[in-house]
C-alpha atoms as a PDB file:
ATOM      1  CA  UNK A   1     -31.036  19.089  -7.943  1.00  0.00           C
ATOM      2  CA  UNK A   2     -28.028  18.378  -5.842  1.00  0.00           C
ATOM      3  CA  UNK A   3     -26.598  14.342  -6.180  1.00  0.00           C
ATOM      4  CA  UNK A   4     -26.089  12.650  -2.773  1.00  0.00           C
ATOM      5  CA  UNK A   5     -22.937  11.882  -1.532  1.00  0.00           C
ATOM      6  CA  UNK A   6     -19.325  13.227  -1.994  1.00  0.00           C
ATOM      7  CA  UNK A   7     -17.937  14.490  -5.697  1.00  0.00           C
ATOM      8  CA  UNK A   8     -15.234  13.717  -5.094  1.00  0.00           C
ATOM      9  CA  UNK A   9     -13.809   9.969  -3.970  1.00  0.00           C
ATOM     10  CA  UNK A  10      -9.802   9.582  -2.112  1.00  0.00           C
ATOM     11  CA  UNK A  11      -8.773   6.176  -4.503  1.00  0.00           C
ATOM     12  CA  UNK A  12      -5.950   3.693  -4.389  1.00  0.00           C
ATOM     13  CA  UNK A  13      -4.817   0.296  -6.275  1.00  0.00           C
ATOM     14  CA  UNK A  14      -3.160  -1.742  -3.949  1.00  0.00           C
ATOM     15  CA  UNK A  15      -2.712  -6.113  -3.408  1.00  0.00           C
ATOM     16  CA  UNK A  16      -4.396  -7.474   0.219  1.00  0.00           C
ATOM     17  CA  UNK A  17      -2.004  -8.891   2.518  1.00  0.00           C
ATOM     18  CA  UNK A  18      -3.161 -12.229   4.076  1.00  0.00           C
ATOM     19  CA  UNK A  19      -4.384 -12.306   7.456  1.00  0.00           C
ATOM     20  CA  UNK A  20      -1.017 -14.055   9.019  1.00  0.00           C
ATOM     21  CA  UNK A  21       1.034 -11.511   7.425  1.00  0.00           C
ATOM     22  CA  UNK A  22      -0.917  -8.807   8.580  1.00  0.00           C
ATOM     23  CA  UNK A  23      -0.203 -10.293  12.046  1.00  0.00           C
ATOM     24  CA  UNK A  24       3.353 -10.951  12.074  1.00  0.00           C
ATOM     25  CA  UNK A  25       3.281  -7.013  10.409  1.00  0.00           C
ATOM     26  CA  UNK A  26       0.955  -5.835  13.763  1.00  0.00           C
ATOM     27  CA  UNK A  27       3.367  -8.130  15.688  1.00  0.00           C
ATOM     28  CA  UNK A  28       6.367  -6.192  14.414  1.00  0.00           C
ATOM     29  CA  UNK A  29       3.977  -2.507  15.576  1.00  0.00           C
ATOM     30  CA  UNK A  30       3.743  -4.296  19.104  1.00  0.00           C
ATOM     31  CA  UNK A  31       7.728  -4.971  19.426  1.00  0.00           C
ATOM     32  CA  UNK A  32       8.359  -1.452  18.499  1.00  0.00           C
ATOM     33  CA  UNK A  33       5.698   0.360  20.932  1.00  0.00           C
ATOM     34  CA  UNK A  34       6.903  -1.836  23.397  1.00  0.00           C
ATOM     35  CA  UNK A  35      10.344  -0.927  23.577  1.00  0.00           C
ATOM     36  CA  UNK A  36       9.548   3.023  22.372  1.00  0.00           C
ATOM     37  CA  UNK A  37       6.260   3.693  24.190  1.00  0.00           C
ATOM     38  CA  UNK A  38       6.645   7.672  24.082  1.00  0.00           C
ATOM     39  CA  UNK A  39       7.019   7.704  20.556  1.00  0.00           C
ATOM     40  CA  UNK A  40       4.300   9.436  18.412  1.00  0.00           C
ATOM     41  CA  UNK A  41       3.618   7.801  15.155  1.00  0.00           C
ATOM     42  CA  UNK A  42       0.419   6.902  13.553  1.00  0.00           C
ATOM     43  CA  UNK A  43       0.620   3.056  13.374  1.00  0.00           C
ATOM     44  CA  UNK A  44      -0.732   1.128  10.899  1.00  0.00           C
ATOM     45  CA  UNK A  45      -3.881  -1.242  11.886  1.00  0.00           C
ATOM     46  CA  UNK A  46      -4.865  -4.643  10.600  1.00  0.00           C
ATOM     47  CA  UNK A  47      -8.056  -3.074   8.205  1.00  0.00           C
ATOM     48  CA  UNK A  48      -5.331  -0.527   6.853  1.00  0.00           C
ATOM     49  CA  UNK A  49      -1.770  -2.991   6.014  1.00  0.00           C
ATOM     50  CA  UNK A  50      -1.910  -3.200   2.118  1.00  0.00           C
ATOM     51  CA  UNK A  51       0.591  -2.812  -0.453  1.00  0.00           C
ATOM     52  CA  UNK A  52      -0.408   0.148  -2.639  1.00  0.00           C
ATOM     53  CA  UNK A  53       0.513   0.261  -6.333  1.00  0.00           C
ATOM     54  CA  UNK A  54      -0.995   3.307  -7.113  1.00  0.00           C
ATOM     55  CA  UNK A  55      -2.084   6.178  -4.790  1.00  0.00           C
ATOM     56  CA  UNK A  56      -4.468   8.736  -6.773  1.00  0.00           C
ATOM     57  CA  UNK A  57      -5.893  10.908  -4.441  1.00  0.00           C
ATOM     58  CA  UNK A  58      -9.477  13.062  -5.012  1.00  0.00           C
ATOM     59  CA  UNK A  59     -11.026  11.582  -8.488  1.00  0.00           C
ATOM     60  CA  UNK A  60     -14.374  12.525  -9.369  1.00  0.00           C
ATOM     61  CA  UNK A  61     -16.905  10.482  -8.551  1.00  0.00           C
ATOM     62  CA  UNK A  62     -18.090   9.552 -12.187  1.00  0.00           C
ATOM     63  CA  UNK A  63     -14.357   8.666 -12.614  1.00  0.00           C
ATOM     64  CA  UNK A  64     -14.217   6.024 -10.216  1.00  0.00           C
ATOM     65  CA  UNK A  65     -15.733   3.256 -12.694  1.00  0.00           C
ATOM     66  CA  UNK A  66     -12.601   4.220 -15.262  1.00  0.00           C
ATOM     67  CA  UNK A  67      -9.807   3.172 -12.746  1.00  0.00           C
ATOM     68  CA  UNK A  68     -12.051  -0.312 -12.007  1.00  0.00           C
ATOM     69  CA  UNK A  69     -11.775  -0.614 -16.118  1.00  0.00           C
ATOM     70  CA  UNK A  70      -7.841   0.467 -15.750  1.00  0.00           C
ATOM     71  CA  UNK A  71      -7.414  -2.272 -13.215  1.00  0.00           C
ATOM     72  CA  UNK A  72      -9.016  -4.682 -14.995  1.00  0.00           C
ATOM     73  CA  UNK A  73      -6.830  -4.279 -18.517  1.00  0.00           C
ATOM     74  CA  UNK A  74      -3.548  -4.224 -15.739  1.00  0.00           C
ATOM     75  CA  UNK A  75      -4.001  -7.695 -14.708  1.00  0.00           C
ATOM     76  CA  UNK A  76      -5.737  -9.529 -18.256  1.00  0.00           C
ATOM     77  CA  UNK A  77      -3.796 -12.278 -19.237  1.00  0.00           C
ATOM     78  CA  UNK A  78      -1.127 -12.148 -15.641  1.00  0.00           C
ATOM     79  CA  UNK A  79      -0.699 -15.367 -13.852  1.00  0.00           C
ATOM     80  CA  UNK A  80      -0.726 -15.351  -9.939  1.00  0.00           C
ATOM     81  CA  UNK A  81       3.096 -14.658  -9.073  1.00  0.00           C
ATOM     82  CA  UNK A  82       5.187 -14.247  -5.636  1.00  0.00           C
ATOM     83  CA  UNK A  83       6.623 -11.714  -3.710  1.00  0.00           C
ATOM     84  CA  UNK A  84       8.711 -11.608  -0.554  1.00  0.00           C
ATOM     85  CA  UNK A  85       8.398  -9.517   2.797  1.00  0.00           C
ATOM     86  CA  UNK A  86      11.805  -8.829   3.997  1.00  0.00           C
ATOM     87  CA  UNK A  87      13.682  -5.941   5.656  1.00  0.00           C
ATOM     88  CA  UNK A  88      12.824  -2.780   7.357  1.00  0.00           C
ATOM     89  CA  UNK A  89      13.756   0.684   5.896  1.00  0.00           C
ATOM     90  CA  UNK A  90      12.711   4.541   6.180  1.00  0.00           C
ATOM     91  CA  UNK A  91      11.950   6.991   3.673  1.00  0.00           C
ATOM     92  CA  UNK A  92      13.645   9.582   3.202  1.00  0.00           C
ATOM     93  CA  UNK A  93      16.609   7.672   2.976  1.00  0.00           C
ATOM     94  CA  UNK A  94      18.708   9.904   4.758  1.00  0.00           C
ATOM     95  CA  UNK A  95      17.698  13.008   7.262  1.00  0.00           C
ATOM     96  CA  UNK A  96      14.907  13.108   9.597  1.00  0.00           C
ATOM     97  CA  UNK A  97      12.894   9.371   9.159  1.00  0.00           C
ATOM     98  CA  UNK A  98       9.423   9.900   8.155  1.00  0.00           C
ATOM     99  CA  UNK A  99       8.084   6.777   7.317  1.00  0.00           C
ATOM    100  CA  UNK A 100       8.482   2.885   8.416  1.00  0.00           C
ATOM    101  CA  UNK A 101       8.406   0.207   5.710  1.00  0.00           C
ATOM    102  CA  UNK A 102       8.841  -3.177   5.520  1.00  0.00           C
ATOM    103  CA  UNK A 103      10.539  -3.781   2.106  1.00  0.00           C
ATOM    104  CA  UNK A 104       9.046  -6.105  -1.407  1.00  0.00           C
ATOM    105  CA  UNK A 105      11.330  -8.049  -3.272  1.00  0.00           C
ATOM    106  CA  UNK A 106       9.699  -8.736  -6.483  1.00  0.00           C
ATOM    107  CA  UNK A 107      12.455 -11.603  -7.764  1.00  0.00           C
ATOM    108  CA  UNK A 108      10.237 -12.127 -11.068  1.00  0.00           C
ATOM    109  CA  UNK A 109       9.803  -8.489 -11.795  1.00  0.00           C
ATOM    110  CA  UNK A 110       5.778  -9.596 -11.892  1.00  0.00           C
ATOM    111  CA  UNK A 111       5.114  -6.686  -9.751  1.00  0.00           C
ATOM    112  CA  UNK A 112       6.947  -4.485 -11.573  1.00  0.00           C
ATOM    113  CA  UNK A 113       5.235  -5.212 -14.605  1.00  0.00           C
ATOM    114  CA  UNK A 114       2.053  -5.123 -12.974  1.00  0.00           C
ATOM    115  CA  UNK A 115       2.634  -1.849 -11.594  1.00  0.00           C
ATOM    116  CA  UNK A 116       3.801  -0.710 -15.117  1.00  0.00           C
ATOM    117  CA  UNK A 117       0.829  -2.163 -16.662  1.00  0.00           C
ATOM    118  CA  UNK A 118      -1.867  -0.299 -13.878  1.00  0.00           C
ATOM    119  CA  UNK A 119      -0.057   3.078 -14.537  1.00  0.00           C
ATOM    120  CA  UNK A 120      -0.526   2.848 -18.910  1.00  0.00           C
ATOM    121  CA  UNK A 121      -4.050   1.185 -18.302  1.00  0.00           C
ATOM    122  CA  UNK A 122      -4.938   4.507 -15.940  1.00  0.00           C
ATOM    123  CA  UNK A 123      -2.965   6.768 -18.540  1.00  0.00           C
ATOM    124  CA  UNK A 124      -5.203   5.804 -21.065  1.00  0.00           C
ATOM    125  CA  UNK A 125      -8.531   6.168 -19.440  1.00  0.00           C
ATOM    126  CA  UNK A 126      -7.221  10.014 -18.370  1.00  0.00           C
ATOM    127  CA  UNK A 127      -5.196   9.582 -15.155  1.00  0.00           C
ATOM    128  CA  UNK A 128      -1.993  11.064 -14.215  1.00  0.00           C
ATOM    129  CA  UNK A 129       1.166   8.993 -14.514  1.00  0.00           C
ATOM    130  CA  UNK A 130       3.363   8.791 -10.903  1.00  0.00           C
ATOM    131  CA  UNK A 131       6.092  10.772 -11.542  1.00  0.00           C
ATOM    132  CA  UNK A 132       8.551   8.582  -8.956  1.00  0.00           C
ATOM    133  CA  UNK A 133       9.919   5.734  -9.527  1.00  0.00           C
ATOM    134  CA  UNK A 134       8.221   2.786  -8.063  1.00  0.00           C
ATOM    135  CA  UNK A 135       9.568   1.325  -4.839  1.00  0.00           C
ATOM    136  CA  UNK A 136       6.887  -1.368  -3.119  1.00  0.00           C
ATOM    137  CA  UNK A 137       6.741  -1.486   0.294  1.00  0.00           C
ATOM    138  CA  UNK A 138       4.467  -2.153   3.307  1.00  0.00           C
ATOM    139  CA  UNK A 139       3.568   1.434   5.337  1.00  0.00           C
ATOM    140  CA  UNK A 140       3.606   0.730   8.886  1.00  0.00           C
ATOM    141  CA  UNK A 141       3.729   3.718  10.666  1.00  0.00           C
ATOM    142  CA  UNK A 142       3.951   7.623   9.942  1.00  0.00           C
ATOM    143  CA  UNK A 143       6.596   9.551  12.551  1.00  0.00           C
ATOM    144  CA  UNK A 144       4.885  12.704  14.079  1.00  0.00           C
ATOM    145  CA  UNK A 145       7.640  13.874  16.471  1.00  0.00           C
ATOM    146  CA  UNK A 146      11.338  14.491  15.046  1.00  0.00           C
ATOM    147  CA  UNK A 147      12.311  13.543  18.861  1.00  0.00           C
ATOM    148  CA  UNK A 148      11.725  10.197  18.664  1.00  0.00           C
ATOM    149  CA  UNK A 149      11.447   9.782  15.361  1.00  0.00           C
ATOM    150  CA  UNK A 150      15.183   8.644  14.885  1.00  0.00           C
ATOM    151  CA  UNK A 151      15.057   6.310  17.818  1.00  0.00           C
ATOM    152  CA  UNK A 152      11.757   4.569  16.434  1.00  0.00           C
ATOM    153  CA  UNK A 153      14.087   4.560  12.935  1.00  0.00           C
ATOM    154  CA  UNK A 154      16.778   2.475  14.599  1.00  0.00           C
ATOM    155  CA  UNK A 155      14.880   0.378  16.736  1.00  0.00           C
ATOM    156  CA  UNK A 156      12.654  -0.772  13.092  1.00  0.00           C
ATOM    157  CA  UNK A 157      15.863  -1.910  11.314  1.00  0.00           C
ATOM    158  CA  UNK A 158      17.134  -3.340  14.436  1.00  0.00           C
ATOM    159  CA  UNK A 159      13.913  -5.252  15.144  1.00  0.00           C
ATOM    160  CA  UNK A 160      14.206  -6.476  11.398  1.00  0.00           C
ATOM    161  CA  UNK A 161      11.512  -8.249   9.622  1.00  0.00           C
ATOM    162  CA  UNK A 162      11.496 -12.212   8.706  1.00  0.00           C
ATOM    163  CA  UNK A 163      11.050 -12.732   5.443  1.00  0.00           C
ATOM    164  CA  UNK A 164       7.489 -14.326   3.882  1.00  0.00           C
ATOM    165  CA  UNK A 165       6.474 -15.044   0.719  1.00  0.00           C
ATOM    166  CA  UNK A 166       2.613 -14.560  -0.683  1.00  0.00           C
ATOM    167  CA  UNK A 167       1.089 -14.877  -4.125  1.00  0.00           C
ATOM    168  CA  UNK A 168      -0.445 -11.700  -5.667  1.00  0.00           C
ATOM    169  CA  UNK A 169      -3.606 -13.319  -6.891  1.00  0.00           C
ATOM    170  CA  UNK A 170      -5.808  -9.828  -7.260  1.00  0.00           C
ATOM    171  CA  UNK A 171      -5.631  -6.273  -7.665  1.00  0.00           C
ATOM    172  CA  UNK A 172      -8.055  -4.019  -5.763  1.00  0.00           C
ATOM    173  CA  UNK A 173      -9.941  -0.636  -6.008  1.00  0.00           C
ATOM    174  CA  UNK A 174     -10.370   1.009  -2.777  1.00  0.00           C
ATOM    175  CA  UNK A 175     -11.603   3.819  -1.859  1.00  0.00           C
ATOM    176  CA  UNK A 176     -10.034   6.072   1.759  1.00  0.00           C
ATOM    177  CA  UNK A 177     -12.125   8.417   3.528  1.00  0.00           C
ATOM    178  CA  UNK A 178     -10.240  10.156   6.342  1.00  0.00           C
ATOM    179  CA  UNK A 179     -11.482  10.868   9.751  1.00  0.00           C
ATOM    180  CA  UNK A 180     -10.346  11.638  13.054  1.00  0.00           C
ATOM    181  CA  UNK A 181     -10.698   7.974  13.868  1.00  0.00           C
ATOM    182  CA  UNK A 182      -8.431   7.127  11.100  1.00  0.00           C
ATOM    183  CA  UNK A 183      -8.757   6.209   7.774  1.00  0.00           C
ATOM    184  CA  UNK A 184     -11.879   3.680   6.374  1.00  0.00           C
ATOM    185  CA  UNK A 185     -10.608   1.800   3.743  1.00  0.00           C
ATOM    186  CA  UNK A 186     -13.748   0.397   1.271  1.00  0.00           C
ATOM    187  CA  UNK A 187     -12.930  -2.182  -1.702  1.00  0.00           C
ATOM    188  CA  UNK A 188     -14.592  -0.519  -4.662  1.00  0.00           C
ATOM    189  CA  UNK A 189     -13.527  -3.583  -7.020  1.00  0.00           C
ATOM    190  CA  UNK A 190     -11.426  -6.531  -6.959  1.00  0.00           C
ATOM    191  CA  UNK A 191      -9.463  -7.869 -10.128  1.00  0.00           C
ATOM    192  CA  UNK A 192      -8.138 -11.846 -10.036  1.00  0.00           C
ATOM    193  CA  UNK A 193      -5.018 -12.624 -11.822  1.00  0.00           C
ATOM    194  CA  UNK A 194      -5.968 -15.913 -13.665  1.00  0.00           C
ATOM    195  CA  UNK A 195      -4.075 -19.190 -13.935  1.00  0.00           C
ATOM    196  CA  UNK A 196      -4.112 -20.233 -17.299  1.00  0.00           C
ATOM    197  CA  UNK A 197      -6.165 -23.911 -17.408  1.00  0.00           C
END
């Protein structure tokens, strides 16, 4: 008897961005389009601004339960903590720009631990450690045309990005499925850092 549904499930750990953040981040999208508006890049959209921790691709489906048990050890016993929003950057660091970020700067080294923590919790229930080193940042767009792909590059660090702090108060599950019409993001779990009473 054949079981319904995919076997296979596209997962990611990553923190939620508050709503204004998102905006000034979608504000940031608008600025560049505006002065670019031949560029091809996929942008990023409000549902899909997050800042992943851990990207792990196709997992089985009976897997998917494990990394909501690997999230949950990551964050036992972690206080809420800050982070700040600042800068604009492109990876690779040199060549042809592929990527837009806005940049993390993590002056507690909270995230770092947390991100530390998420990668030996998955380890031990069976999944593969990230083999780069861990640089958090905020995707916004992906560059599709080498043309204008430089241009978009200089116009994002020119543009800059105003720094804002959050608190990281959870960690989240979610699951991608890709389409034509983009990617739908669902939260599979979410996992609250606690303040201690």
């Amino acid at each position: 008897m054949k079981s319904e549904g995919p076997e296979t499930f596209r997962q990611f750990c990553a923190i939620e961005l508050p709503d204004s953040v998102r905006k000034l981040a979608l504000q940031h999208i608008a600025r560049l389009k505006e002065a670019l508006p031949r560029a091809k890049a996929s942008w990023g959209r409000d549902t899909n601004l997050h800042l992943t921790l851990k990207f792990l691709g196709e997992i089985p489906r009976s897997s998917v339960a494990d990394l909501s048990k690997a999230a949950a050890l990551a964050v036992a016993g972690l206080q809420p903590f800050p982070i700040q929003l600042e800068e604009c950057g492109t990876f690779p660091d040199r060549g042809q720009p592929r990527v837009l970020w806005i940049g993390v700067t993590d002056a507690s080294g909270k995230l770092l631990e947390l991100h530390a923590r998420l990668e030996e919790a998955a380890a031990q229930k069976g999944f593969a450690r990230e083999s780069r080193s861990f640089h958090p940042h905020l995707t916004i767009a992906r560059l599709r045309q080498a043309e204008s792909a430089r241009e978009l590059a200089f116009a994002h660090k020119q543009l800059d990005f105003e720094p804002v702090s959050i608190v990281v108060s959870e960690l989240l599950v979610i699951r991608s499925e890709l389409s034509s019409a983009g990617s739908k993001y669902t939260v599979i779990s979410r996992h609250d850092l606690l303040t201690v009473p």
